[in-house]
PDB file of N, CA and C in Angstrom:
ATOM      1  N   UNK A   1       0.843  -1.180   0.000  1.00  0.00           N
ATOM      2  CA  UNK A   1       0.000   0.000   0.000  1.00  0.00           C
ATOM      3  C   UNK A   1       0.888   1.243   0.000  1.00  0.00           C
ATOM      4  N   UNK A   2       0.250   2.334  -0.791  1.00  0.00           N
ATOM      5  CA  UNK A   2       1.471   3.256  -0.849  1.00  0.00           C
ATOM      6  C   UNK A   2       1.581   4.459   0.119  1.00  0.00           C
ATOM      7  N   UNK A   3      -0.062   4.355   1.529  1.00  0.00           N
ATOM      8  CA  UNK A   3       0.520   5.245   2.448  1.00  0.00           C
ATOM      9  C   UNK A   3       1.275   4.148   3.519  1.00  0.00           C
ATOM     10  N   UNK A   4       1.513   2.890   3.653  1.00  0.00           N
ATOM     11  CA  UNK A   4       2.833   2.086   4.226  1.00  0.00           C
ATOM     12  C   UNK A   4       4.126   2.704   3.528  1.00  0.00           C
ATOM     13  N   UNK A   5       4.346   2.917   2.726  1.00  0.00           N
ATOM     14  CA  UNK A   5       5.424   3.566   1.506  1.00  0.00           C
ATOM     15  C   UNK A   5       5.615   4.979   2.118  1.00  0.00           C
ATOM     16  N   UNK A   6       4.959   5.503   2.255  1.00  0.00           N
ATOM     17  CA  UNK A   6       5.007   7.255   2.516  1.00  0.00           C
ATOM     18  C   UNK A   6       5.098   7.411   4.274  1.00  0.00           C
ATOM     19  N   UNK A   7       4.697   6.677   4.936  1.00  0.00           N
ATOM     20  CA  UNK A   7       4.876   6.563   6.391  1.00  0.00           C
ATOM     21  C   UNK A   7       6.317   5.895   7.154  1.00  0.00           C
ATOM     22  N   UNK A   8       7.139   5.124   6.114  1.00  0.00           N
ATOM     23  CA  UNK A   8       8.057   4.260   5.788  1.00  0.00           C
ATOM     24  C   UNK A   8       9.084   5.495   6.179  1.00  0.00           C
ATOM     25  N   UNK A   9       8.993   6.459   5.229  1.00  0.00           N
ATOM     26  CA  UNK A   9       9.917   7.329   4.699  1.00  0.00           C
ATOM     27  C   UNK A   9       9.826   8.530   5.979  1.00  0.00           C
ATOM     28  N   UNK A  10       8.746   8.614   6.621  1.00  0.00           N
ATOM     29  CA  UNK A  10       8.542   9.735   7.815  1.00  0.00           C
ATOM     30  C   UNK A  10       7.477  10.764   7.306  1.00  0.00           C
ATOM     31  N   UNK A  11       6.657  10.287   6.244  1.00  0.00           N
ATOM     32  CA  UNK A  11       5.740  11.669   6.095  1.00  0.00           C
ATOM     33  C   UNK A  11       4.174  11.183   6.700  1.00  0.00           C
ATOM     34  N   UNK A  12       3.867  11.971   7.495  1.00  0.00           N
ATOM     35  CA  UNK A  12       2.835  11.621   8.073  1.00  0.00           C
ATOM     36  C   UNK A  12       1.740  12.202   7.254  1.00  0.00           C
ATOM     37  N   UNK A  13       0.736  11.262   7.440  1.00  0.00           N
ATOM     38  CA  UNK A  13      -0.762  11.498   5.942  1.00  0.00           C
ATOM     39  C   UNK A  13      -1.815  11.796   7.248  1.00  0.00           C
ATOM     40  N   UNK A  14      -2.261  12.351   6.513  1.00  0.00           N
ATOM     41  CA  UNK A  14      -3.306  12.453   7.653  1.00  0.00           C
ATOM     42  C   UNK A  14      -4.135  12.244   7.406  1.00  0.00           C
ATOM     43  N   UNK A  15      -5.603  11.934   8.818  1.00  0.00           N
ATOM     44  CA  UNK A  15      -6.434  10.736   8.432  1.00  0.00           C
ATOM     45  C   UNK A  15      -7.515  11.051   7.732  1.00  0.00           C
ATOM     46  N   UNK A  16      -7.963  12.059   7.035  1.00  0.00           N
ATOM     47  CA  UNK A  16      -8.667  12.012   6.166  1.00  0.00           C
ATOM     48  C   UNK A  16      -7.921  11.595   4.805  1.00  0.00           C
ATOM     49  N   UNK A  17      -6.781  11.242   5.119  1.00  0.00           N
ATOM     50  CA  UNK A  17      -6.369  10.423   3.287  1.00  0.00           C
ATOM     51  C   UNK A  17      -6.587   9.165   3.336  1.00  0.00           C
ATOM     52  N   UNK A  18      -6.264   8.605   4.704  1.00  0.00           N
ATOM     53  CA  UNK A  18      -6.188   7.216   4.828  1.00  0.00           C
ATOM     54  C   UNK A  18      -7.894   6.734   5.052  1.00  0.00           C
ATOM     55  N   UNK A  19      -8.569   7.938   5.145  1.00  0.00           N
ATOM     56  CA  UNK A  19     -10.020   7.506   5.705  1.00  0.00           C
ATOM     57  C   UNK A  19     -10.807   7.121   3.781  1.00  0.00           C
ATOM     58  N   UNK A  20     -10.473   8.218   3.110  1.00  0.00           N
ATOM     59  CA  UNK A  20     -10.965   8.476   1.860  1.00  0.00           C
ATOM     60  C   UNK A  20      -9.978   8.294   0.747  1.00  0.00           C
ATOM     61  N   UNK A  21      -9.053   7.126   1.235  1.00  0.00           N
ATOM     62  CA  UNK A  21      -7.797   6.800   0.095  1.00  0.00           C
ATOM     63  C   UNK A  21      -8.444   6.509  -1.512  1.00  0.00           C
ATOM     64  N   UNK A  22      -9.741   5.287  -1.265  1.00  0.00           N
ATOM     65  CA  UNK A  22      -9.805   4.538  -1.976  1.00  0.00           C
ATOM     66  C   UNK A  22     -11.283   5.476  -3.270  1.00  0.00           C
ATOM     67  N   UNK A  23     -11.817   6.612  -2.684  1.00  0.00           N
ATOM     68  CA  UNK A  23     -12.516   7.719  -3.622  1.00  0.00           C
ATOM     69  C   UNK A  23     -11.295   8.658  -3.711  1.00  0.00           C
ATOM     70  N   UNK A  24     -10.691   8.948  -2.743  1.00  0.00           N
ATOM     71  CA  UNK A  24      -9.674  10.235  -3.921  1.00  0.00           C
ATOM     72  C   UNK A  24      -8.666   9.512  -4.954  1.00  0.00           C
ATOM     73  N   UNK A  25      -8.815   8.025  -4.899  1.00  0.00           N
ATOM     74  CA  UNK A  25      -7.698   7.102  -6.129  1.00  0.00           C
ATOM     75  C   UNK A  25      -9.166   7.069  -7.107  1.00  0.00           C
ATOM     76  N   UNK A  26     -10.131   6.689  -6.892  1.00  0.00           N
ATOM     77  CA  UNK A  26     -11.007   7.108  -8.039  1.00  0.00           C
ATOM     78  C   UNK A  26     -11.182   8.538  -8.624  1.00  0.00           C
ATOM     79  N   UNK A  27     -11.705   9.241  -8.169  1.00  0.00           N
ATOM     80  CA  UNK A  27     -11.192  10.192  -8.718  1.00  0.00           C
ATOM     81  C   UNK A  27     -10.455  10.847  -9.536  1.00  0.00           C
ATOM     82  N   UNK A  28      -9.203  10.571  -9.173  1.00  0.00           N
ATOM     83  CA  UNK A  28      -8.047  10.513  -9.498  1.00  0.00           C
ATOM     84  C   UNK A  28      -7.954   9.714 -11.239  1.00  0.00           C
ATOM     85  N   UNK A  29      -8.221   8.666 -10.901  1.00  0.00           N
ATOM     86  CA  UNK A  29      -8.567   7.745 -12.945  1.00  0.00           C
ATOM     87  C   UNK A  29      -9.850   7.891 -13.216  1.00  0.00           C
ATOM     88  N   UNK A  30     -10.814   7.609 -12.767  1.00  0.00           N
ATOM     89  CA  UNK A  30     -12.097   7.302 -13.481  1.00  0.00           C
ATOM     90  C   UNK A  30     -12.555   8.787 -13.967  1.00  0.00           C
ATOM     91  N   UNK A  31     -12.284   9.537 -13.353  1.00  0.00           N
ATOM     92  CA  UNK A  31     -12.397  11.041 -14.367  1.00  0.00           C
ATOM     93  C   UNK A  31     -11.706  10.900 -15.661  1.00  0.00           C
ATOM     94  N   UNK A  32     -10.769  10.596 -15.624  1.00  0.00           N
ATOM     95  CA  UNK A  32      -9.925  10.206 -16.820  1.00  0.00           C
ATOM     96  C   UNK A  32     -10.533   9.699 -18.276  1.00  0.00           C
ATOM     97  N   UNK A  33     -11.109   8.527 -17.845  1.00  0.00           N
ATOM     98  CA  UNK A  33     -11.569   7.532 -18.669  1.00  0.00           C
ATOM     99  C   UNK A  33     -12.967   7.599 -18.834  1.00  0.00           C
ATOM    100  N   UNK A  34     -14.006   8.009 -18.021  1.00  0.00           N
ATOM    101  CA  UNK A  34     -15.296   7.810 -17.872  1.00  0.00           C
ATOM    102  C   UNK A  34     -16.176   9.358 -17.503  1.00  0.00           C
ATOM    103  N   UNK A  35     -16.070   9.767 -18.709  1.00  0.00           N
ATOM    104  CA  UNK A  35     -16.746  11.013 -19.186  1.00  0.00           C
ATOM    105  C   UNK A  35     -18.256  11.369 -18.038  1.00  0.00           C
ATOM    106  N   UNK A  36     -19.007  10.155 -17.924  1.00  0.00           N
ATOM    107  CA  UNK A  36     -20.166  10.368 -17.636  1.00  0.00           C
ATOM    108  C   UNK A  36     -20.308   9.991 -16.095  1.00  0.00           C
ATOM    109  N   UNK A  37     -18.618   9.873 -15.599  1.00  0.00           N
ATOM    110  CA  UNK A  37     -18.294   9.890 -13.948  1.00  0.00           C
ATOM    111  C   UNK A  37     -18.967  11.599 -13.514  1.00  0.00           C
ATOM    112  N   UNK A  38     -19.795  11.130 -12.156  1.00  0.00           N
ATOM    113  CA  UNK A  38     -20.316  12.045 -11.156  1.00  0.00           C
ATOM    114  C   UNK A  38     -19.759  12.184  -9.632  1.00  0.00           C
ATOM    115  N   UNK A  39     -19.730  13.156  -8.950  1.00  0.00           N
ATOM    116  CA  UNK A  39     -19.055  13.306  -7.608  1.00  0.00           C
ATOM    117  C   UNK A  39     -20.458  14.463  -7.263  1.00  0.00           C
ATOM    118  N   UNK A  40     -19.717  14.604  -6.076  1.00  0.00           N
ATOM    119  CA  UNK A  40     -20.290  15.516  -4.984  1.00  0.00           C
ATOM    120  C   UNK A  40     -19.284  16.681  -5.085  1.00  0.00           C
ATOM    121  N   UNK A  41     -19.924  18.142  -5.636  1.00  0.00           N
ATOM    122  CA  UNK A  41     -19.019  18.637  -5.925  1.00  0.00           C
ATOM    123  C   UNK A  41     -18.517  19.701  -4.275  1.00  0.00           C
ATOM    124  N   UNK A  42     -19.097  19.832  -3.630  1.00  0.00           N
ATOM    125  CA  UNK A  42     -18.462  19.899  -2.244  1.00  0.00           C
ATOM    126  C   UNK A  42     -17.685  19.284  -1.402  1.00  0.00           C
ATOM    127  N   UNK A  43     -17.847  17.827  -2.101  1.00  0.00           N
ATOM    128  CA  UNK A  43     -16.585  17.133  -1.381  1.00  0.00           C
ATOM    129  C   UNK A  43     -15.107  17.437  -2.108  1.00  0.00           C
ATOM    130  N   UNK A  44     -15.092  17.528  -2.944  1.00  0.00           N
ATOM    131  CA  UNK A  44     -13.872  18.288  -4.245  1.00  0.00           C
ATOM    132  C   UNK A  44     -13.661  18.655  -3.369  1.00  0.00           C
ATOM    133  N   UNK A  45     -14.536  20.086  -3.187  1.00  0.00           N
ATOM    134  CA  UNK A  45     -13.838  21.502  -2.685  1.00  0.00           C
ATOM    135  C   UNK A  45     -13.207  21.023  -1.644  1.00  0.00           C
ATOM    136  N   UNK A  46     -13.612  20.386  -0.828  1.00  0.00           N
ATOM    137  CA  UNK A  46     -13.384  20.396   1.242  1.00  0.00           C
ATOM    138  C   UNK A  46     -12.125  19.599   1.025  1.00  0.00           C
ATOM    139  N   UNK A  47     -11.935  18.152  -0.096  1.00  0.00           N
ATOM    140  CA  UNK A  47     -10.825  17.639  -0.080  1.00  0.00           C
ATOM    141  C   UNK A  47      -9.331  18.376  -0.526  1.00  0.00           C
ATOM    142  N   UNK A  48      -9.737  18.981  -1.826  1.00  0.00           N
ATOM    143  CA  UNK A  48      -9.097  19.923  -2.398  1.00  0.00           C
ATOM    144  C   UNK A  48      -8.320  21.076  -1.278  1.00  0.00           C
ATOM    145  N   UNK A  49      -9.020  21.732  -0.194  1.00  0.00           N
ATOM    146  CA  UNK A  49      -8.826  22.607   0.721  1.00  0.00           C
ATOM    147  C   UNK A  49      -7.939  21.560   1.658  1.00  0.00           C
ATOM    148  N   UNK A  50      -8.307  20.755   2.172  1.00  0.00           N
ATOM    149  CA  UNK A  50      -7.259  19.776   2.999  1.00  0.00           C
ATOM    150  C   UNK A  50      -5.896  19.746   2.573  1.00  0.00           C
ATOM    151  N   UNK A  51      -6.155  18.973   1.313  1.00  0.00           N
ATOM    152  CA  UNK A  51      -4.324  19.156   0.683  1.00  0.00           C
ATOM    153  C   UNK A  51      -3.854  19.730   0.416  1.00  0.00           C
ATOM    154  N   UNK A  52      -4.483  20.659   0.111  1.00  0.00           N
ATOM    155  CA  UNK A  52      -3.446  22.732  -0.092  1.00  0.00           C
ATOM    156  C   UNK A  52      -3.030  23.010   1.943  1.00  0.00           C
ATOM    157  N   UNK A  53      -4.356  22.391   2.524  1.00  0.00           N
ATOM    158  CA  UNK A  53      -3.494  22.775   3.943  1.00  0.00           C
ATOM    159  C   UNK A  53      -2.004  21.588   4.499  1.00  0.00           C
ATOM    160  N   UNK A  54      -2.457  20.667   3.826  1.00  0.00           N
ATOM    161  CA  UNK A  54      -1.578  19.273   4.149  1.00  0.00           C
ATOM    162  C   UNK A  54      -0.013  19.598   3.536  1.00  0.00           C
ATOM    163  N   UNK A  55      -0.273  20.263   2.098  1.00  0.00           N
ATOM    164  CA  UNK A  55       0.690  20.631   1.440  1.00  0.00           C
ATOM    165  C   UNK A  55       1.726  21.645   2.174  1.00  0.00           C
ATOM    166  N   UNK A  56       0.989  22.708   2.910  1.00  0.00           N
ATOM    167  CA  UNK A  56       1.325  23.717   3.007  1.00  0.00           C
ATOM    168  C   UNK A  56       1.708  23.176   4.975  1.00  0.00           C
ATOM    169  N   UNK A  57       1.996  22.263   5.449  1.00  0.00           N
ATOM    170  CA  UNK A  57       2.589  21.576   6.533  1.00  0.00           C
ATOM    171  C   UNK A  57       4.062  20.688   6.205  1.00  0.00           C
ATOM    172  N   UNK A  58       3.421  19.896   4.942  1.00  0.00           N
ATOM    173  CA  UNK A  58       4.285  19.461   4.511  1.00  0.00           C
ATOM    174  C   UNK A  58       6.012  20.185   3.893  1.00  0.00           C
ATOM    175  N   UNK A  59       5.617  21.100   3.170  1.00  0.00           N
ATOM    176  CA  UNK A  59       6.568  22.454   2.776  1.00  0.00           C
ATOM    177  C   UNK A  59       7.436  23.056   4.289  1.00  0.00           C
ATOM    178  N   UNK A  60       6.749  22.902   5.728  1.00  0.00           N
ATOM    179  CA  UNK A  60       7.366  23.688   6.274  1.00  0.00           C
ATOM    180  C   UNK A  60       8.689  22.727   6.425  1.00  0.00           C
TER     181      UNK A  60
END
């Protein structure tokens, strides 16, 4: 699993990735491939806002 891989190394994920790994990896392809894929577009946003804050921990 690749947050065992990333925890391995010392970066701590936090638990809304590990809670919602397996829709933000959809996401992630099935937008790709499947035109007539639907989401919740508030969950975008709120996830989207997490990892700009996750990012912006990570950077320090």
């Amino acid at each position: 699993m690749v947050s065992a891989d990333v925890k391995a190394v010392g970066v701590t994920i936090p638990e809304w990735v590990d809670q919602n790994s397996y829709e933000i990896s959809r996401w992630a392809t099935t937008i790709r491939y499947n035109s007539s894929f639907r989401t919740n577009r508030d969950a975008i946003v709120r996830y989207e806002r997490l990892a700009e804050e996750w990012l912006e921990e990570f950077e320090k």
